[in-house]
Protein backbone atom coordinates (compact mmCIF):
# COMPACT_ATOMS: atom_id res chain seq x y z
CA UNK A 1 69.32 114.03 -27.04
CA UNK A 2 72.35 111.79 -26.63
CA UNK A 3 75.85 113.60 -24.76
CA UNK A 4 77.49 112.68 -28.05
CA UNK A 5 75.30 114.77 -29.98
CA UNK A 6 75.90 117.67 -28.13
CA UNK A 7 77.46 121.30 -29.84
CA UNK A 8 80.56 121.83 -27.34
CA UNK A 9 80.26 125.84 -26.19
CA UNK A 10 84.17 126.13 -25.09
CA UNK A 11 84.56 129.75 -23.44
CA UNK A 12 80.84 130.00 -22.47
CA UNK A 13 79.72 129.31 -19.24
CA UNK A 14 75.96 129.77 -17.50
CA UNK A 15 75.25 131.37 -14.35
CA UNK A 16 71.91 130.57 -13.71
CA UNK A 17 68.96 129.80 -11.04
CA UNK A 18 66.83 126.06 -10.93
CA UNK A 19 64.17 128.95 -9.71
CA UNK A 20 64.23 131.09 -12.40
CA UNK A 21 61.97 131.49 -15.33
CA UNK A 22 64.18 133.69 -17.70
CA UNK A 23 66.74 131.29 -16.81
CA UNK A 24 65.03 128.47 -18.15
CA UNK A 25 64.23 130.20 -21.43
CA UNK A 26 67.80 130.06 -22.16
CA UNK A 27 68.47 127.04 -21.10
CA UNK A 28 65.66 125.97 -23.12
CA UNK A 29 66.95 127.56 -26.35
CA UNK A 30 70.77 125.94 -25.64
CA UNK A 31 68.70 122.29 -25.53
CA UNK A 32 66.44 122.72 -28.57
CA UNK A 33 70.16 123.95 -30.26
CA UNK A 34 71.90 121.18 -28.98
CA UNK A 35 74.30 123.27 -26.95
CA UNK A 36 76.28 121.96 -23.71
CA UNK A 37 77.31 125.02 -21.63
CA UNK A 38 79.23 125.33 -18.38
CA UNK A 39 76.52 125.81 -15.84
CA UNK A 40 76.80 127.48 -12.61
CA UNK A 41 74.04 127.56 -9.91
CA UNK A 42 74.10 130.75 -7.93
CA UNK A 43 71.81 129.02 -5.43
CA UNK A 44 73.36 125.23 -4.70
CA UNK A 45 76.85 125.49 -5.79
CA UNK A 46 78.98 127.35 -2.81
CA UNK A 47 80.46 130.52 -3.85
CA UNK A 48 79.00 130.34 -7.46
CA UNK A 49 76.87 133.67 -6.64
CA UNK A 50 79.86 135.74 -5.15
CA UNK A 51 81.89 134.59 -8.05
CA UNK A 52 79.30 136.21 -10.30
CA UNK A 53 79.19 139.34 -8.47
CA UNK A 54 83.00 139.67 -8.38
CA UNK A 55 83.74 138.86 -12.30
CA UNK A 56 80.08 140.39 -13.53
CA UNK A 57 79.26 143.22 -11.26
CA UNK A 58 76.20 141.73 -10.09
CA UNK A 59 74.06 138.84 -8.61
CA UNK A 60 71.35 138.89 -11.35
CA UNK A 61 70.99 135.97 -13.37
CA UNK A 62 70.70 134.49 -16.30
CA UNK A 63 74.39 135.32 -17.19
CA UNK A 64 76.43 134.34 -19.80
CA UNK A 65 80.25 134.57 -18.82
CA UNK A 66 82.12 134.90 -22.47
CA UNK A 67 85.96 134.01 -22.67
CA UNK A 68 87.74 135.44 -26.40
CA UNK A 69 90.15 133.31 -27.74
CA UNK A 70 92.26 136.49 -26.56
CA UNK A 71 91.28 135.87 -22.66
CA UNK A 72 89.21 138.61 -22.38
CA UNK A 73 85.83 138.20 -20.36
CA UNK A 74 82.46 139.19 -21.34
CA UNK A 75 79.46 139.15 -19.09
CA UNK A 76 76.39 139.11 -20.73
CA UNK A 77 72.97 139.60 -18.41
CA UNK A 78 70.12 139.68 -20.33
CA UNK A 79 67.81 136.18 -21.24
CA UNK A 80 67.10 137.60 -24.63
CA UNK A 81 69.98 138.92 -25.75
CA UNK A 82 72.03 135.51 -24.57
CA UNK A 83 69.36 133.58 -26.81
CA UNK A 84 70.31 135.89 -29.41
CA UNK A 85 73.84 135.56 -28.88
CA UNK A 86 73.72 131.64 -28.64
CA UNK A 87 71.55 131.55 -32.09
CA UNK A 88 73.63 133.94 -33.67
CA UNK A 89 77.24 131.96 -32.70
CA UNK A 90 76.09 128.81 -32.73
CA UNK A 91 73.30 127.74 -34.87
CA UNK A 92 74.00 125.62 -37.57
């Protein structure tokens, strides 16, 4: 699938592992949908894990970091219930 054809995800950003398997489910369901989120990698990217911890409560990951239009932050930490989210917000 081409960049340009891409759904933008403004607000939404990924915390996730190259090494894990719930983690790829989602990231799986964002490419079948087309979806381009932020991505984070709590394992290569310096400070990305800490960052999680600090803003989510915890290391765990997948995690889907949700700004409102409002600023408010949502931390979402469950594979299936970010695929859910994603088809439910974003499918078309």
């Amino acid at each position: 699938m081409s960049t340009a054809a891409l759904k933008q995800t403004p607000g939404h950003t990924l915390y996730y592992s190259q090494l894990c398997g719930f983690c790829s489910r989602v990231l799986q369901v964002a490419r079948s949908m087309g979806l381009e989120l932020e991505l984070r990698d709590v394992d290569f990217e310096a400070g990305r894990r800490q960052e999680l911890i600090v803003g989510g409560g915890k290391g765990q990951v997948p995690c889907l970091r949700i700004e409102g239009a409002d600023g408010s932050v949502n931390w979402m930490y469950e594979s299936a219930d970010i695929s859910h989210y994603l088809k439910e917000h974003f499918s078309s």
